[in-house]
N, C-alpha and C. Protein backbone atom coordinates (compact mmCIF):
# COMPACT_ATOMS: atom_id res chain seq x y z
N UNK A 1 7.79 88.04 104.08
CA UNK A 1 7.41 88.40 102.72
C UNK A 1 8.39 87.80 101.71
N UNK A 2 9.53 88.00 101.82
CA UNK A 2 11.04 87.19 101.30
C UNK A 2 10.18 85.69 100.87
N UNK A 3 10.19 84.80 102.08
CA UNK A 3 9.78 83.56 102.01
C UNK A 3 8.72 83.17 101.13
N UNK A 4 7.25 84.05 101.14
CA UNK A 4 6.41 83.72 100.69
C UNK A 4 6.64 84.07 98.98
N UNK A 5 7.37 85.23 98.80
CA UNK A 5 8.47 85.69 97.09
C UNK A 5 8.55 84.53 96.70
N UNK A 6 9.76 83.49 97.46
CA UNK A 6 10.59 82.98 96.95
C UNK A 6 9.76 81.14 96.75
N UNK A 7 8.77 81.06 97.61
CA UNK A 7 7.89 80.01 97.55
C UNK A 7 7.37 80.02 96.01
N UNK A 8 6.28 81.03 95.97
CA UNK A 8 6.03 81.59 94.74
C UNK A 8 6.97 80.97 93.94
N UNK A 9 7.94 82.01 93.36
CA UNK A 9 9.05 81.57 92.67
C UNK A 9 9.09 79.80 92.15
N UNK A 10 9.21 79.09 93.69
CA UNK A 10 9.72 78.14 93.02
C UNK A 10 8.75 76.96 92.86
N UNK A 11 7.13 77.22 93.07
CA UNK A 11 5.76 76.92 92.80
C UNK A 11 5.62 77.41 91.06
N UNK A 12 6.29 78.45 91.04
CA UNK A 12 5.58 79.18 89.47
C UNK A 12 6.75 78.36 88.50
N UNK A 13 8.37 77.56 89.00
CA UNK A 13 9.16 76.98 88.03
C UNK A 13 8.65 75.71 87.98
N UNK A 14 8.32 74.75 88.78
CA UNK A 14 7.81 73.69 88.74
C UNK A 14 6.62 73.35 88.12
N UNK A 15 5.52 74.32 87.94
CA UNK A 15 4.41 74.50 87.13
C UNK A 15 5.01 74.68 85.78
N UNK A 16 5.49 75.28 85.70
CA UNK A 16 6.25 75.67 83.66
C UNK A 16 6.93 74.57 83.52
N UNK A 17 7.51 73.78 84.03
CA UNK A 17 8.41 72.32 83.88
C UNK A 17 7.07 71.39 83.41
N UNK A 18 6.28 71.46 84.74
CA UNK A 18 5.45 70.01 84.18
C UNK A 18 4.81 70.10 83.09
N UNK A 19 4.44 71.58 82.79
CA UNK A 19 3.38 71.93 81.68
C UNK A 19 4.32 72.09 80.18
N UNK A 20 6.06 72.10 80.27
CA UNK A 20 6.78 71.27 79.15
C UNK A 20 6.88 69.92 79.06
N UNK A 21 6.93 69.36 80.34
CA UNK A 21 6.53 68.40 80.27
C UNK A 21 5.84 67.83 78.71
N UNK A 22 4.22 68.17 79.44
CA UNK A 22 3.08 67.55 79.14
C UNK A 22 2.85 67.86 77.12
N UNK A 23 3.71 69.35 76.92
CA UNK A 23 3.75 69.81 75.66
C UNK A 23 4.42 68.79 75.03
N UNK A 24 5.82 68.60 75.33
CA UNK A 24 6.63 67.43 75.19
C UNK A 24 6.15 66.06 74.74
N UNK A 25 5.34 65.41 75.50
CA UNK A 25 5.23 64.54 75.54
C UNK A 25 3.63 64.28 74.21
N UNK A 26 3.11 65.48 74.56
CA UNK A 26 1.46 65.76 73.32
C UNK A 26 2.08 65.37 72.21
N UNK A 27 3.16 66.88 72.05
CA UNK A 27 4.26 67.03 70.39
C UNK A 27 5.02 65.27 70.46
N UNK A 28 5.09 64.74 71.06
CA UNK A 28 6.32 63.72 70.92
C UNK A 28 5.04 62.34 70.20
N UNK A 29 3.63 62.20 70.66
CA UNK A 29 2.82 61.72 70.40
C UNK A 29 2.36 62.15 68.42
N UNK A 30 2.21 63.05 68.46
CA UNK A 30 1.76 64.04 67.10
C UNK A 30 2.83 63.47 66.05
N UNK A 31 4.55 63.25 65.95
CA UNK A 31 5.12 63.25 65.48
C UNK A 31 5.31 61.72 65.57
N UNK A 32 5.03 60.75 66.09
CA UNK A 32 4.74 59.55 66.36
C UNK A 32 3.68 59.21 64.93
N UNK A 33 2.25 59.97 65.50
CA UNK A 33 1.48 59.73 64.39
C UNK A 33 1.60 59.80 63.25
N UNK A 34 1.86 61.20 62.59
CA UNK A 34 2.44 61.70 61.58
C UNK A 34 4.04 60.88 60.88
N UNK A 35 4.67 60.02 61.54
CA UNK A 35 5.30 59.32 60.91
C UNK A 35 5.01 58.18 60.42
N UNK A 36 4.13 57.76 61.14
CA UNK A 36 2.90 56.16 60.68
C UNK A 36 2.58 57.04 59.45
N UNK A 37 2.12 57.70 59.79
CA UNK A 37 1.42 58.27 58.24
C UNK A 37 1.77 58.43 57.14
N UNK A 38 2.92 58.39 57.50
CA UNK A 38 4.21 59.05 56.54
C UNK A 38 3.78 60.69 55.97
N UNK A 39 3.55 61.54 57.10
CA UNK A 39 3.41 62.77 56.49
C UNK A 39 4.19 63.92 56.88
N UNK A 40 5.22 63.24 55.98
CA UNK A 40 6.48 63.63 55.86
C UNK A 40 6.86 65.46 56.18
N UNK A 41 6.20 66.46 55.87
CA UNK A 41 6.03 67.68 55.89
C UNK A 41 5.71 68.59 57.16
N UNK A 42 4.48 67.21 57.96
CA UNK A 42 4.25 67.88 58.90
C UNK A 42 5.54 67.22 60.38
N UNK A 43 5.98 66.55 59.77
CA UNK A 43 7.18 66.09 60.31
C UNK A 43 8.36 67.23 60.62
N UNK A 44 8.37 67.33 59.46
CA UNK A 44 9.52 68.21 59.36
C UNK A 44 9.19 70.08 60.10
N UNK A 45 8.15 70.26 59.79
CA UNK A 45 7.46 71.32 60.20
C UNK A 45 7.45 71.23 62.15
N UNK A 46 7.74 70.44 62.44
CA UNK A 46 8.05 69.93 64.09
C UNK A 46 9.49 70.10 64.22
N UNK A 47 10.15 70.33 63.26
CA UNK A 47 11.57 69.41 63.57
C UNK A 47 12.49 70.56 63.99
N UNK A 48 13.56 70.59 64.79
CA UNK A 48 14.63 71.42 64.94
C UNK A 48 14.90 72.14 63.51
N UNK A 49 14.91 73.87 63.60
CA UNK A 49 15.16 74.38 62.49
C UNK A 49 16.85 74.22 61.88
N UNK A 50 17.82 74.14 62.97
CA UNK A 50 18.77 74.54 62.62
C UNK A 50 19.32 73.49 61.36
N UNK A 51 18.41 71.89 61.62
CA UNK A 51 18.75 70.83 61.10
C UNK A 51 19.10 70.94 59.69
N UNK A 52 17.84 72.23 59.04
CA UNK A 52 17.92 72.75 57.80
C UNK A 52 19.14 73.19 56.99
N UNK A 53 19.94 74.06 57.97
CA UNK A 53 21.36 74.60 57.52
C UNK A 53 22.29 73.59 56.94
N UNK A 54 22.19 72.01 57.16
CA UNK A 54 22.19 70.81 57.14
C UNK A 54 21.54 70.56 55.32
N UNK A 55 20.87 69.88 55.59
CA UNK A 55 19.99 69.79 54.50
C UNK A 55 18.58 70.61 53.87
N UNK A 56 18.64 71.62 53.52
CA UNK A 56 17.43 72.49 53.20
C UNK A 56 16.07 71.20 53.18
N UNK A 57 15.47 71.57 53.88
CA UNK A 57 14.01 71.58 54.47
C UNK A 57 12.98 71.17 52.95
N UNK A 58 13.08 71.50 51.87
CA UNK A 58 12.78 71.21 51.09
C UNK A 58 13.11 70.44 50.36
N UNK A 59 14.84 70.39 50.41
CA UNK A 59 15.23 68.88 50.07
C UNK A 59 15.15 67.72 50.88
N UNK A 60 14.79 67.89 51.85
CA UNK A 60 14.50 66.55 52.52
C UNK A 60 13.23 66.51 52.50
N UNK A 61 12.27 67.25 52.03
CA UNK A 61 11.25 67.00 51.92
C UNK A 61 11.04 66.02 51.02
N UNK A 62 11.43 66.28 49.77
CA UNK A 62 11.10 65.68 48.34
C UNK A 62 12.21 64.45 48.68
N UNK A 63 13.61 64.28 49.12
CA UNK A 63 13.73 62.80 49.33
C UNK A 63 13.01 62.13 50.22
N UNK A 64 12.86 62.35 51.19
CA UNK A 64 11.80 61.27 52.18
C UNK A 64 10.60 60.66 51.46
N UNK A 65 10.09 61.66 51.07
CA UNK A 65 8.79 61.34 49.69
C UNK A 65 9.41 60.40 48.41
N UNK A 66 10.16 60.76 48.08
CA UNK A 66 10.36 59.94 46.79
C UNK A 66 11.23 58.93 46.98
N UNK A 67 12.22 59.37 47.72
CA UNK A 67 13.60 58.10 47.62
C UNK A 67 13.25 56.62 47.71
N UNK A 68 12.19 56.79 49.05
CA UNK A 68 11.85 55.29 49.31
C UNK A 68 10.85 54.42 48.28
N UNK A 69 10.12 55.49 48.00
CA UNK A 69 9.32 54.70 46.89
C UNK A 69 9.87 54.40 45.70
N UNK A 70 10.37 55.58 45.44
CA UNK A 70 11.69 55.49 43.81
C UNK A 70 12.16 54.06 43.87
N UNK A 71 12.82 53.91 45.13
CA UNK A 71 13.70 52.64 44.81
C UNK A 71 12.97 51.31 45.29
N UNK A 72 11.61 51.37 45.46
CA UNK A 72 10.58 50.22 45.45
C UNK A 72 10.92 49.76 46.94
N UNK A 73 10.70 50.76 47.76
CA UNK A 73 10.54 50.42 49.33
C UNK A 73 9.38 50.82 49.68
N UNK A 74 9.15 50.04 50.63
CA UNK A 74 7.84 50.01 51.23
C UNK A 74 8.31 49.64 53.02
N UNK A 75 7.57 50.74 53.78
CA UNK A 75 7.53 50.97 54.95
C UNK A 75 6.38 51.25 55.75
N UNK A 76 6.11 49.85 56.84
CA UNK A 76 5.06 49.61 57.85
C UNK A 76 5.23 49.74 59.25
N UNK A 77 5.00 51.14 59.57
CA UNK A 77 5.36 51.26 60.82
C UNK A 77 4.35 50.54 61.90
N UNK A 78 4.99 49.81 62.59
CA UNK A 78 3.85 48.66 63.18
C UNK A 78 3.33 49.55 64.85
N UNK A 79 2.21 49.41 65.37
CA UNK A 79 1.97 49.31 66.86
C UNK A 79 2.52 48.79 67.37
N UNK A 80 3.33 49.10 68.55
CA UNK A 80 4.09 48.47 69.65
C UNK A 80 3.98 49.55 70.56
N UNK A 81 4.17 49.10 71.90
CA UNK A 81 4.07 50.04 72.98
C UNK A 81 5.24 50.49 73.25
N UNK A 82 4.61 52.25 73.13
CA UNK A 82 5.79 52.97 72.89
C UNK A 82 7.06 52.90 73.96
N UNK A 83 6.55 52.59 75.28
CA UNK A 83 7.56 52.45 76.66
C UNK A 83 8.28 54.04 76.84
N UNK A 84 7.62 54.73 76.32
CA UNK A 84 7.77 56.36 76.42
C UNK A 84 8.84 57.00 77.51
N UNK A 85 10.37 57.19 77.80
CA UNK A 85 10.54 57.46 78.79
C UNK A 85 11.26 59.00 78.55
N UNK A 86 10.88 59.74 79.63
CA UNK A 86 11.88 61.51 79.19
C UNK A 86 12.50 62.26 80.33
N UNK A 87 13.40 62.23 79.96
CA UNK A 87 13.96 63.32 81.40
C UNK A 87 13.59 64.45 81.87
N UNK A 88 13.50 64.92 82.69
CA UNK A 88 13.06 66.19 83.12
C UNK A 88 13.71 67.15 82.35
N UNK A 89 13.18 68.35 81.85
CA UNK A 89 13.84 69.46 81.15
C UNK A 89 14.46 70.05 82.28
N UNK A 90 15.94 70.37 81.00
CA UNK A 90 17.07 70.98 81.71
C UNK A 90 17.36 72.16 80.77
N UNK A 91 17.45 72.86 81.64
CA UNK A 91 17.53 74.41 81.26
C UNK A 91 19.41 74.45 81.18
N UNK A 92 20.14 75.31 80.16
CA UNK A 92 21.32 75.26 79.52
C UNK A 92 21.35 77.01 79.72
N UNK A 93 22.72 77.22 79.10
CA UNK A 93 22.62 78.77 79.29
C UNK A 93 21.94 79.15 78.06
N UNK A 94 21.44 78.59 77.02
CA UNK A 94 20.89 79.42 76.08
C UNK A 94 20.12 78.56 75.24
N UNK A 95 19.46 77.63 76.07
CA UNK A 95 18.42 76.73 75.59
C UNK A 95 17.89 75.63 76.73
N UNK A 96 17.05 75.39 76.41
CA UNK A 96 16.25 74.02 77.58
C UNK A 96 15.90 72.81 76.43
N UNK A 97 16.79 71.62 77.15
CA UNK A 97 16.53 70.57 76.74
C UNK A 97 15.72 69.01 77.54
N UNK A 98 14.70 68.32 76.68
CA UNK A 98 14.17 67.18 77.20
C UNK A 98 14.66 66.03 76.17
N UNK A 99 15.21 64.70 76.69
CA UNK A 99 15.40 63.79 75.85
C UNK A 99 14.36 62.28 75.91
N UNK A 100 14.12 62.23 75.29
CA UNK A 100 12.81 61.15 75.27
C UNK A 100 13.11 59.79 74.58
N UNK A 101 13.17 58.68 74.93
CA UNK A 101 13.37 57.18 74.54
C UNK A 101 11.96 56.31 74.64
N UNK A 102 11.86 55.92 73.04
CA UNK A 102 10.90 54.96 72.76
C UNK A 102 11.35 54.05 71.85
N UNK A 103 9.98 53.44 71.90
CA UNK A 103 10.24 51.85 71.35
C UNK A 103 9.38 52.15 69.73
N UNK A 104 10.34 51.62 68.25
CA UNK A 104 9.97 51.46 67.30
C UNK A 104 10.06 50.42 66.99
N UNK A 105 8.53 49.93 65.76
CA UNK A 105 9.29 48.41 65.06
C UNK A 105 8.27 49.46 63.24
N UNK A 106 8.95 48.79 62.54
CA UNK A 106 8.79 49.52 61.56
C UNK A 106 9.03 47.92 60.52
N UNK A 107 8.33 47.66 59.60
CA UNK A 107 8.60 46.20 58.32
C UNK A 107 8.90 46.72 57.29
N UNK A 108 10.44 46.78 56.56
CA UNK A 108 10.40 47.25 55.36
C UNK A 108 10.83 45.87 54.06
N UNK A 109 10.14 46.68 53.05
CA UNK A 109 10.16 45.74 52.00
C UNK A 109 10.40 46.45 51.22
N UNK A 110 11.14 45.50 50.22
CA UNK A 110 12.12 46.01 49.03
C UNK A 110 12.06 44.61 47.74
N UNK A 111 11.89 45.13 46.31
CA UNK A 111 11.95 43.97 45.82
C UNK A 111 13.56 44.20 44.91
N UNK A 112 14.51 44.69 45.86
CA UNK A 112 15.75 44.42 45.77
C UNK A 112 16.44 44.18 46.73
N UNK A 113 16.67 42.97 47.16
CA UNK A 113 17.45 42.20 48.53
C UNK A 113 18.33 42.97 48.68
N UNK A 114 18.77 43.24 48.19
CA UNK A 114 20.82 43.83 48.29
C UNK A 114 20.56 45.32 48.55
N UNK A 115 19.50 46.29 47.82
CA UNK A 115 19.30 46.89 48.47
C UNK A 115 18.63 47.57 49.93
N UNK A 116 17.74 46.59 50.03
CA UNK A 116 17.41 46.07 51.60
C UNK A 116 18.62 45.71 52.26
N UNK A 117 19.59 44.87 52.43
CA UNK A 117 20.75 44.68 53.04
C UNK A 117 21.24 45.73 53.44
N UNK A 118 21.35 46.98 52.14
CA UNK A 118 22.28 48.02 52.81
C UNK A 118 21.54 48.87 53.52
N UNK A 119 20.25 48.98 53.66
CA UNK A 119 19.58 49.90 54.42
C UNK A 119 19.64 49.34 55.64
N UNK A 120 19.07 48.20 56.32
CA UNK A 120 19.12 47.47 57.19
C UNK A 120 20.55 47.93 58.03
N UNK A 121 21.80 47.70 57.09
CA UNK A 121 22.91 47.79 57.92
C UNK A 121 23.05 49.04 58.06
N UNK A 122 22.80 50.15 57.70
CA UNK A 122 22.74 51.24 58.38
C UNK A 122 21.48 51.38 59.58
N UNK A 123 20.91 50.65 59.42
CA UNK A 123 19.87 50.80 61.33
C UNK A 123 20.54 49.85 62.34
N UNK A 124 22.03 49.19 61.82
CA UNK A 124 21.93 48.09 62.63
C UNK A 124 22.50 48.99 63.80
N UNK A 125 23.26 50.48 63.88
CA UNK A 125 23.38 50.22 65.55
C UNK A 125 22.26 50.52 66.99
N UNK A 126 21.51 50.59 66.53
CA UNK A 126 20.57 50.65 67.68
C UNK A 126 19.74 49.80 67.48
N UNK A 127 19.30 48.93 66.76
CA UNK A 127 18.38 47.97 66.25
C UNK A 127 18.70 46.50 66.08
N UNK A 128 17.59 45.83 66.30
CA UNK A 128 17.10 44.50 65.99
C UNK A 128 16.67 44.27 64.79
N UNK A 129 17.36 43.53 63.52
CA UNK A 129 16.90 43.47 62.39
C UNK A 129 16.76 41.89 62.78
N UNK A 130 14.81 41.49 62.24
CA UNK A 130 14.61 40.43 62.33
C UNK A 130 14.03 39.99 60.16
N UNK A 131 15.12 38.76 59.92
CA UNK A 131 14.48 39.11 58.63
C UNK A 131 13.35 37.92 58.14
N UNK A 132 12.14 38.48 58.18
CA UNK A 132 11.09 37.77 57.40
C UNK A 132 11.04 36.83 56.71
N UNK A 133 11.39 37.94 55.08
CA UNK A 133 11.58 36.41 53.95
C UNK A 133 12.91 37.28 53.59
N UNK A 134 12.87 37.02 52.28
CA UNK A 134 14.23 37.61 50.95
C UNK A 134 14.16 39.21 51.48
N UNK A 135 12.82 39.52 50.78
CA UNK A 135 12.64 40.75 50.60
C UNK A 135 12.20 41.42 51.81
N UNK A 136 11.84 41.21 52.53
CA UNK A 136 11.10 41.92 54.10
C UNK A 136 11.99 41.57 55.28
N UNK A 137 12.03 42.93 56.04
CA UNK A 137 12.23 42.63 57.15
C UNK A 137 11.85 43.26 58.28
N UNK A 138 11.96 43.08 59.54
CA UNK A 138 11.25 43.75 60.63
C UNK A 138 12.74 44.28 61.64
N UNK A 139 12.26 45.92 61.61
CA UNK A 139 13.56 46.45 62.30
C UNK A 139 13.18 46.98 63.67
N UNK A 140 13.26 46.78 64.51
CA UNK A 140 12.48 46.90 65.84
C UNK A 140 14.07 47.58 66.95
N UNK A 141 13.44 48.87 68.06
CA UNK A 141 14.80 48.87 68.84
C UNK A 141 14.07 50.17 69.47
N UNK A 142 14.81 50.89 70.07
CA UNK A 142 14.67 51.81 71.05
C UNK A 142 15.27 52.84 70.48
N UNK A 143 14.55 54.32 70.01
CA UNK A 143 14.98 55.28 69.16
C UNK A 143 14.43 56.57 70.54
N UNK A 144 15.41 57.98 69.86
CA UNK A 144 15.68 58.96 70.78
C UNK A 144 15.44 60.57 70.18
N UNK A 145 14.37 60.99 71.03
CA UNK A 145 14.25 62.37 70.58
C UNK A 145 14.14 63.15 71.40
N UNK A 146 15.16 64.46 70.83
CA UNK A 146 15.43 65.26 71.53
C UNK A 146 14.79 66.66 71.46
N UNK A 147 13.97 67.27 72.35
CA UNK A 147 13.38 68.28 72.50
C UNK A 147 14.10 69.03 72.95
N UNK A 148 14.01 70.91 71.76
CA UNK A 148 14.83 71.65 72.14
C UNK A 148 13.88 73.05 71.98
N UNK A 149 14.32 73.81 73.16
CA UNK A 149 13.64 75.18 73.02
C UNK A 149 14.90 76.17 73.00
N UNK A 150 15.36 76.92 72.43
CA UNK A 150 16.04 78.03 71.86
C UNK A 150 15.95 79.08 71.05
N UNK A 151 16.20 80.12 70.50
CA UNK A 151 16.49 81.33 69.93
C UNK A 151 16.22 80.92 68.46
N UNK A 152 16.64 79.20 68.11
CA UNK A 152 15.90 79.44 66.65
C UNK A 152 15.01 78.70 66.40
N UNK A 153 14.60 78.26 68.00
CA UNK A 153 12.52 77.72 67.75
C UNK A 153 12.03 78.70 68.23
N UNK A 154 12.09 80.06 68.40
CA UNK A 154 11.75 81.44 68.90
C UNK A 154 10.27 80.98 70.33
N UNK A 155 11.63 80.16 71.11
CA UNK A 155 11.07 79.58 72.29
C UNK A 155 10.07 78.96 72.45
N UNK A 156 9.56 77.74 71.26
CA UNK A 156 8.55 77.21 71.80
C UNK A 156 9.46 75.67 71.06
N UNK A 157 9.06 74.27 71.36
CA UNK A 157 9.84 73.11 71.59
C UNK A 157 9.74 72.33 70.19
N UNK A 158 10.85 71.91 69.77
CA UNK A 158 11.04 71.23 68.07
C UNK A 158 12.02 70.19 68.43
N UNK A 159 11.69 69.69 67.62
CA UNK A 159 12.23 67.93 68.33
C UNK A 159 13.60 67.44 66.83
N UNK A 160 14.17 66.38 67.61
CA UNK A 160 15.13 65.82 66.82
C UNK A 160 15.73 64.81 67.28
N UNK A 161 16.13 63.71 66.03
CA UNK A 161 16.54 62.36 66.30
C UNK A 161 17.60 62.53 66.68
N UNK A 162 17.26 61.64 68.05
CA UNK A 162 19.07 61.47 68.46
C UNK A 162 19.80 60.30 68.23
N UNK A 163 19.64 59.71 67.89
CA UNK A 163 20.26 58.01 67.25
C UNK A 163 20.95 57.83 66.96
N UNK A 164 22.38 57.02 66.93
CA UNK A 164 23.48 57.15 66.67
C UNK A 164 23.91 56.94 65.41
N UNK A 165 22.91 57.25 64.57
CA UNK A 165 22.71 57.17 62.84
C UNK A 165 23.10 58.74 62.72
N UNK A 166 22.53 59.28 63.74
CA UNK A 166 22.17 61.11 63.35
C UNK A 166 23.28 61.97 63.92
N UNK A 167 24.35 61.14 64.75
CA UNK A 167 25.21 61.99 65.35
C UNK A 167 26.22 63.00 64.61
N UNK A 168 25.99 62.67 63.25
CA UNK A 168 27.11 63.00 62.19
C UNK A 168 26.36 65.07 62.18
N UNK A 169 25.36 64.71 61.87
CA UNK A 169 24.67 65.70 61.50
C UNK A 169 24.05 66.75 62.90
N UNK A 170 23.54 65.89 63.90
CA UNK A 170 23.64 66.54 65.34
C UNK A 170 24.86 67.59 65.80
N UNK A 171 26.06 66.76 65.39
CA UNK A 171 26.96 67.84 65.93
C UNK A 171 27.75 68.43 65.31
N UNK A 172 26.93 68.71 64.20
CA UNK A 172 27.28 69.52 63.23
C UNK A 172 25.99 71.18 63.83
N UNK A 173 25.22 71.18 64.10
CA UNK A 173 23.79 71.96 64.54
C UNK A 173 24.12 71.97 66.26
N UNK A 174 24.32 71.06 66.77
CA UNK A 174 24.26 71.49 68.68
C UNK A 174 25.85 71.85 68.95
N UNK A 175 24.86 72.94 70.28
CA UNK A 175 26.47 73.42 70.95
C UNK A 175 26.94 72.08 71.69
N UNK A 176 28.45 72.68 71.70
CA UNK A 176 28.73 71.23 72.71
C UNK A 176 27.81 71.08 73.68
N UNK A 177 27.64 72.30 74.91
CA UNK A 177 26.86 72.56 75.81
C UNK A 177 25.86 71.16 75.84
N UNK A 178 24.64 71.24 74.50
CA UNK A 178 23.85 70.63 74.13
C UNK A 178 24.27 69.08 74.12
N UNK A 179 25.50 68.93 73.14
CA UNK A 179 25.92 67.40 72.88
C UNK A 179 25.97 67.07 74.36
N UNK A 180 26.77 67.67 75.07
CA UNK A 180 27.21 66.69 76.32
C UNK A 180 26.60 66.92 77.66
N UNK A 181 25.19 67.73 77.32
CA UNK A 181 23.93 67.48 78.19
C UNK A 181 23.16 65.80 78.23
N UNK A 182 23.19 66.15 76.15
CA UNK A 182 22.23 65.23 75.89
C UNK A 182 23.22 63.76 76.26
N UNK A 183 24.15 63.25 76.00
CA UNK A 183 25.32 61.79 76.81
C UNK A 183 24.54 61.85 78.05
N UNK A 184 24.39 62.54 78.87
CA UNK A 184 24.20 62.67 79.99
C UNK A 184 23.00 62.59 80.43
N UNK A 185 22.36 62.88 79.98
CA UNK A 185 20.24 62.39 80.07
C UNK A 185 20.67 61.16 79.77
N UNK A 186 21.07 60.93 78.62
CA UNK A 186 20.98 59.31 78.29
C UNK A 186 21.27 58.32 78.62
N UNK A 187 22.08 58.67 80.11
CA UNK A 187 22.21 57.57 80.87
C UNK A 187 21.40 56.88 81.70
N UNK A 188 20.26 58.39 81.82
CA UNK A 188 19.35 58.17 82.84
C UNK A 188 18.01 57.12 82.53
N UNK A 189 17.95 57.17 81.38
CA UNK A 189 16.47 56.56 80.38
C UNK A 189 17.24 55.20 80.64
């Protein structure tokens, strides 16, 4: 009886894994779309809450929306195959994490070079900046999101960039626990 308990058991954890899995990977699709779209809100409405304590949720709302256009940018997130890869969720003492690596290429245009320059050089560490003409360029590379279930997604999974653009602000919001899970998936992708 023991045996057949403990079968159970570990039939009923492997079923809840794949089926985060598969949530994982739906939500990781949804937020894919919704950034082509640029709909910015329902973005954020996905996103790790704690990120907010960070920047209120409403102020990053209204810059994402305005900043880029304000300053005469224009952003084409192109089709490319995503090459989707995610680690198995790992359960922490007080959260379960999945880290997921895909492929972006995104064309931005600016009809101020110099300010294109400085945006560009802030994507340059994970990225391929290929430049077009003056004003355009194509930023293409392998970007990282991290799925987290915890106490302040009141256990269901909210995602967040892990990119080494975002680390400033990441570990400012994750426990270490978290930071030096996530080093550690990332070797595996």
């Amino acid at each position: 009886m023991k045996n057949l308990f403990l079968l159970f058991l570990i039939f009923s954890a492997s079923t809840l894994s794949a089926q985060d899995q598969e949530i994982i990977k739906r939500d990781f699709q949804t937020i894919i779309k919704y950034t082509s779209e640029m709909k910015i809100d329902d973005v954020l409405n996905m996103t790790y809450p704690q990120l907010f304590t960070v920047v209120p949720k409403a102020q990053m709302s209204t810059m994402a929306k305005g900043m880029l256009s304000g300053m005469g940018i224009k952003m084409i997130y192109e089709q490319v195959p995503l090459n989707l890869k995610m680690t198995p969720v790992k359960t922490l003492s007080k959260s379960s994490i999945c880290l997921s690596k895909y492929n972006q290429s995104m064309i931005m245009e600016a009809a101020d070079s110099s300010l294109l320059e400085m945006l560009t050089y802030a994507k340059m560490k994970d990225n391929i900046i290929e430049k077009l003409d003056a004003n355009k360029v194509r930023i293409k590379g392998s970007s990282y999101l991290l799925a987290i279930k915890d106490s302040f997604t009141k256990n269901t999974w909210k995602y967040l960039r892990y990119d080494d653009e975002n680390a400033e602000a990441n570990s400012k919001i994750l426990s270490k626990e978290i930071l030096t899970a996530v080093e550690q998936m990332k070797t595996s992708l």
